[in-house]
Every structure is written in C-alpha cells, then in structure tokens.
C-alpha atoms as a PDB file:
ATOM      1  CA  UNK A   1      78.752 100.976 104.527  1.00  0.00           C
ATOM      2  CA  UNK A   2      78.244 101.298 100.848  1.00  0.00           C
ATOM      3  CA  UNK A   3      76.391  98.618  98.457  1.00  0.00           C
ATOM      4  CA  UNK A   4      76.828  99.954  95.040  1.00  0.00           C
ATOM      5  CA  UNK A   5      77.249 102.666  92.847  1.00  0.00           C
ATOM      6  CA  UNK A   6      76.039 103.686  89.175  1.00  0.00           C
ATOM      7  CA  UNK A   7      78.228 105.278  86.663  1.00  0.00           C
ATOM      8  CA  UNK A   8      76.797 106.506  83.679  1.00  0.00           C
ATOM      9  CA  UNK A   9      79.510 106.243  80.574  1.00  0.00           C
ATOM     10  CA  UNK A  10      78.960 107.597  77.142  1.00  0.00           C
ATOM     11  CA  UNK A  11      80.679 104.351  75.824  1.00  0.00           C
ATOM     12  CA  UNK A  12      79.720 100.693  77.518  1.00  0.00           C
ATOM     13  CA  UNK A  13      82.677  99.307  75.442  1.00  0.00           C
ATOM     14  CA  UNK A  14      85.398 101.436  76.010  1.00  0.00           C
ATOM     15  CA  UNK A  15      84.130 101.491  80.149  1.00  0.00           C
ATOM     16  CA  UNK A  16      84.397  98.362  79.782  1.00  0.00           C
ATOM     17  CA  UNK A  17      87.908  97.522  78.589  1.00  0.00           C
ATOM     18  CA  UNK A  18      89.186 100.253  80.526  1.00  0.00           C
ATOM     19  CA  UNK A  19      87.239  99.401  83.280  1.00  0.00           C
ATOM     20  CA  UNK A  20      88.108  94.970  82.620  1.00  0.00           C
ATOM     21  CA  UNK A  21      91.672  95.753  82.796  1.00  0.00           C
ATOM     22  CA  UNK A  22      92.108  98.437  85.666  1.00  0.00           C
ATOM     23  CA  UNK A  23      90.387  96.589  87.901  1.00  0.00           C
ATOM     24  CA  UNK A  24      91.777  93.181  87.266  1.00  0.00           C
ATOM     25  CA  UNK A  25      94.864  93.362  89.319  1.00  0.00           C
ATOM     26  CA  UNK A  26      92.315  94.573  92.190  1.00  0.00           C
ATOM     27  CA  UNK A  27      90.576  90.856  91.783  1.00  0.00           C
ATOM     28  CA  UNK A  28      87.719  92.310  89.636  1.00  0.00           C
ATOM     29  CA  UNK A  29      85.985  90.776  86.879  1.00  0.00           C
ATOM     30  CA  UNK A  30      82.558  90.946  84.986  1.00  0.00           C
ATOM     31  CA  UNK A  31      79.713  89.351  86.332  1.00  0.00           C
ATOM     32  CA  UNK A  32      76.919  90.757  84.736  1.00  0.00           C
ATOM     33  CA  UNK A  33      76.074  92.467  80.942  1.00  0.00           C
ATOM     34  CA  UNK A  34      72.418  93.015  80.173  1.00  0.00           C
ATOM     35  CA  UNK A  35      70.018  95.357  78.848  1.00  0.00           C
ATOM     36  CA  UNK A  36      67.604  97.394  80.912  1.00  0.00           C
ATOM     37  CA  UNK A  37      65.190  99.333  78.726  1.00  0.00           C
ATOM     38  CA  UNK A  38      65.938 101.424  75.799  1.00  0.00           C
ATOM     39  CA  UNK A  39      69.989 101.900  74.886  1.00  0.00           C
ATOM     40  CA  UNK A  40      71.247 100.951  78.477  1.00  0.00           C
ATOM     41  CA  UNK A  41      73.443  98.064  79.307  1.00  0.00           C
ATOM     42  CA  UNK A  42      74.687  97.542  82.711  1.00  0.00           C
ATOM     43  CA  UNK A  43      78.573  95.803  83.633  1.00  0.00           C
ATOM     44  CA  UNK A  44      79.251  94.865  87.272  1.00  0.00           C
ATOM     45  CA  UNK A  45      82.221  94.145  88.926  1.00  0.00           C
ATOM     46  CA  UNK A  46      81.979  91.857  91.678  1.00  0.00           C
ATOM     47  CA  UNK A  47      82.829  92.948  95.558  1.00  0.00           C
ATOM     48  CA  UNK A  48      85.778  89.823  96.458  1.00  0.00           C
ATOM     49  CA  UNK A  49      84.789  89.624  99.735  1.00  0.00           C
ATOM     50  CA  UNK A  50      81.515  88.259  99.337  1.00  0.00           C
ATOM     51  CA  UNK A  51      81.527  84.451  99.629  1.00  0.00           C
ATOM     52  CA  UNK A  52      80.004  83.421  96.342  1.00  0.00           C
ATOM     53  CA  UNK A  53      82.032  86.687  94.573  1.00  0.00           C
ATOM     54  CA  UNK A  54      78.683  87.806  92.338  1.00  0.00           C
ATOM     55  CA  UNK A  55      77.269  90.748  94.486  1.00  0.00           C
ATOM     56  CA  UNK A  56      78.350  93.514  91.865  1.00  0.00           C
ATOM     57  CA  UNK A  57      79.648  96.593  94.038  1.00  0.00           C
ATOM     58  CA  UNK A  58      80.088  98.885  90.660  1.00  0.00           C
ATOM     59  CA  UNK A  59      77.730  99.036  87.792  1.00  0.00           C
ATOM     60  CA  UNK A  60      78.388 100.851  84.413  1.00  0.00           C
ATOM     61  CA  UNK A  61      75.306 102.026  82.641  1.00  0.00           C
ATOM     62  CA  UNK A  62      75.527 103.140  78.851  1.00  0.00           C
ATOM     63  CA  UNK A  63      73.944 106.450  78.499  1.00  0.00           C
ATOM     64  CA  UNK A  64      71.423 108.645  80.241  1.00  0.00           C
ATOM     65  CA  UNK A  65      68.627 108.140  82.507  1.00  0.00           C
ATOM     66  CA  UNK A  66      65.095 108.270  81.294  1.00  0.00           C
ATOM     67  CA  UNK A  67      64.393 109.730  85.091  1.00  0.00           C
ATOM     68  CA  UNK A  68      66.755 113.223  83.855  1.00  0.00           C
ATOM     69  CA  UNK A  69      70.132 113.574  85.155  1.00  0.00           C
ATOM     70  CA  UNK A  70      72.976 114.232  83.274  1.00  0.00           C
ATOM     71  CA  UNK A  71      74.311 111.659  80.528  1.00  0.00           C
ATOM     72  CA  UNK A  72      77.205 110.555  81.706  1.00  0.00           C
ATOM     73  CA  UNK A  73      78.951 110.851  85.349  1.00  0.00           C
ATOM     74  CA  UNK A  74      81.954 112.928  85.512  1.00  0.00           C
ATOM     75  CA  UNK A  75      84.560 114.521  88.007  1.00  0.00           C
ATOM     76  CA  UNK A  76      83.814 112.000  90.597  1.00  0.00           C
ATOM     77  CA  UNK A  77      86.415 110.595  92.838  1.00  0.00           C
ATOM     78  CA  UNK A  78      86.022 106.830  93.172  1.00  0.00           C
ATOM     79  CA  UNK A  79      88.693 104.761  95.299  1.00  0.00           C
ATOM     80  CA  UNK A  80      88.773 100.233  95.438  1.00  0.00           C
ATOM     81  CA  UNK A  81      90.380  99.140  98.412  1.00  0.00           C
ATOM     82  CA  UNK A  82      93.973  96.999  97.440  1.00  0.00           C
ATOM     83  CA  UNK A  83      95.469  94.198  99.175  1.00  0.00           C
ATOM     84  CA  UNK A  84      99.143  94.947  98.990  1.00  0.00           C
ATOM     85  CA  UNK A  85     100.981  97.798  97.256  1.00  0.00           C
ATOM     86  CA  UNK A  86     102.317  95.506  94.217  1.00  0.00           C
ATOM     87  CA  UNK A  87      98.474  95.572  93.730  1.00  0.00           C
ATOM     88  CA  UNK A  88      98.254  99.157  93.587  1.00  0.00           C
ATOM     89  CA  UNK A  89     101.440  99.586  91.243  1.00  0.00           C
ATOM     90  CA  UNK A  90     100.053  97.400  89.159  1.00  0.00           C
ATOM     91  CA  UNK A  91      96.598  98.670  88.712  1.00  0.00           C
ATOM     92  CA  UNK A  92      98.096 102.030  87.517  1.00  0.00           C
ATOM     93  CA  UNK A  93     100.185 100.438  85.026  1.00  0.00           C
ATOM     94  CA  UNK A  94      97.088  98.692  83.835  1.00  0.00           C
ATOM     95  CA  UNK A  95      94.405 101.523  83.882  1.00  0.00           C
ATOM     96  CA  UNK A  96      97.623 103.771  82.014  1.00  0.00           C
ATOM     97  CA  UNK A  97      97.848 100.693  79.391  1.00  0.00           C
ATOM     98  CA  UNK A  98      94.273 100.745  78.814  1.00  0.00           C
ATOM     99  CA  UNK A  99      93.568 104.623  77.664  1.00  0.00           C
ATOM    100  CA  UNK A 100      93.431 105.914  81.429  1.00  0.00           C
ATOM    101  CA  UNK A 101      95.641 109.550  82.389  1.00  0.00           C
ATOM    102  CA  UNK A 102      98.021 109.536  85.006  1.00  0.00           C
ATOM    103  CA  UNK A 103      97.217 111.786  88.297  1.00  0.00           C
ATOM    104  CA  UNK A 104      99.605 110.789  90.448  1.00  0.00           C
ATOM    105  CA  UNK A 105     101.772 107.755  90.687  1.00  0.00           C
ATOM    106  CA  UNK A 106     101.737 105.053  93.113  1.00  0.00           C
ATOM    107  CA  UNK A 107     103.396 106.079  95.673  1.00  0.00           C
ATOM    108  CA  UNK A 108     102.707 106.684  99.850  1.00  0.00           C
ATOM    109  CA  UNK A 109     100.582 109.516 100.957  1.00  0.00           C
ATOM    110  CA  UNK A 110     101.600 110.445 104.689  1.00  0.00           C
ATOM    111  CA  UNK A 111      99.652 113.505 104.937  1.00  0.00           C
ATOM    112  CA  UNK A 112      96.676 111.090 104.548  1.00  0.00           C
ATOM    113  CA  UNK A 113      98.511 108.361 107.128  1.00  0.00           C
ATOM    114  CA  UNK A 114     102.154 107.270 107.714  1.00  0.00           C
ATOM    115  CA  UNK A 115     100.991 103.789 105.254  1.00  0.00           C
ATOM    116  CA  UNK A 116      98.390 105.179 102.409  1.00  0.00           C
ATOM    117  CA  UNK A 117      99.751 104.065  99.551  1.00  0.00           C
ATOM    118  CA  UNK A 118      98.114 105.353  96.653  1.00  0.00           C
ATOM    119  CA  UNK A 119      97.754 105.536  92.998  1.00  0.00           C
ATOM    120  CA  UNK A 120      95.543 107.661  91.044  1.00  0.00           C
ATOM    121  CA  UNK A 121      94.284 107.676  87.348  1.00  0.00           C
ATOM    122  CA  UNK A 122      91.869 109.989  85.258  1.00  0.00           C
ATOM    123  CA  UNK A 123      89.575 106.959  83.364  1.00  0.00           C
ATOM    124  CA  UNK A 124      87.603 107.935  79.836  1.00  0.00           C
ATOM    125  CA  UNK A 125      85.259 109.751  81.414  1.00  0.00           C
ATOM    126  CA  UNK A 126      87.062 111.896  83.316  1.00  0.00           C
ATOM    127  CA  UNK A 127      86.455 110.674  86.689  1.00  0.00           C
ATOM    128  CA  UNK A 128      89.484 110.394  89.213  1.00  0.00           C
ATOM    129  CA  UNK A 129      89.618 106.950  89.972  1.00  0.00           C
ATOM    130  CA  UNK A 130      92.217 105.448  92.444  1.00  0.00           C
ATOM    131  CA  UNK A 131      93.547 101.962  94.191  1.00  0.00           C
ATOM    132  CA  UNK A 132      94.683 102.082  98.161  1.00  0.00           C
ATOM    133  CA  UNK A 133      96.570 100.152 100.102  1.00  0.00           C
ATOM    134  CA  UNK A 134      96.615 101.044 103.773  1.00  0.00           C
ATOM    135  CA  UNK A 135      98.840  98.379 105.108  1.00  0.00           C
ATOM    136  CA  UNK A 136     102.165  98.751 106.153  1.00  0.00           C
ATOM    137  CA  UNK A 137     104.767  97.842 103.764  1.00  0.00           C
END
C-alpha cells in the first residue's frame, strides 16, 4: 500500500489552485504549506480515511531537488480513488475550470471492469491525472 508521493511543480501557486480545486470534490484540502531549505515549499493534501484527516498522502514541492533529479515531475499518471461517480463528474469539471486539459471525459471504462468509471485530466504540468469510481452505479 502506498504512503505518499512527491511531485515536483515549477509553480507552488498555480499547483496549488489547480491542485485546491481538483481535488476538492474528492474531499481534499490543504493541510500543510512550509518551507524546507532553499526555494522549496511543500502542500499536502490529506488521505480522508485517516481518523484525524492530517496524514498528507500527496505533497507538492516547488522546484528541484538539491539531491539531482529533474526539476519538475512530468508525464506521470496519478489516479485518487472517488466515492460515487457525481464525484468523479465533478472533479473534471473542476480540474477543467481551474487551467487543467481534458483527456477523456467521465465516463465508464469496461475494458478496465464492467463499473470503472473514470475521468481523466492533463494538470499544469503535464501529468495525467485522474478520479475513479469503481462502484456500481
């Protein structure tokens, strides 16, 4: 089971309005902004299901590592877990409202399983970001 995972942005403010408003519908919201070293600030969205709703599951980092790496994380494919498919639609319409590109509408996705409902949006950085619902109806 995952933890967390670090996405490198080339602008903390725009990642985070995008990033405020996609994810609201989901249940996300900040819980954390702070500075770690030279030019990088850190937003976290907290994981719902944990009991006091502060254990951040996605960070954003402004700018590159001082360990090397690239500056900013691209083409990656990154998928939160909806409750119902109104939650889905209406994650696309927000991450669409707030600068995102459409890559594919909400809609069901048999080939992945008769219920996969899906919706899937290219954010500012060019990563391929998505909400799922995998109940029925």
């Amino acid at each position: 089971m995952l933890d967390h995972m670090t996405f490198r942005v080339s602008d903390i403010a725009r990642a985070k309005a995008f990033y405020t408003a996609a994810l609201a519908p989901l249940g996300y919201s900040v819980v954390f902004e702070g500075r770690y070293g030279a030019n990088m600030l850190g937003l976290a969205y907290p994981d719902p299901s944990e009991p006091d709703g502060k254990k951040a599951d996605v960070w954003f980092i402004d700018g590159p590592s001082p360990h090397g790496g690239p500056p900013t994380t691209t083409g990656c494919h990154l998928a939160w877990r909806a409750e119902s498919r109104e939650q889905v639609d209406a994650f696309h319409r927000a991450a669409i409202a707030a600068g995102g590109r459409d890559n594919g509408a909400p809609g069901l996705r048999p080939d992945y399983h008769p219920h996969y409902y899906g919706a899937f949006v290219i954010d500012p950085e060019g990563n391929n970001i998505e909400a799922v619902c995998h109940r029925p109806g």
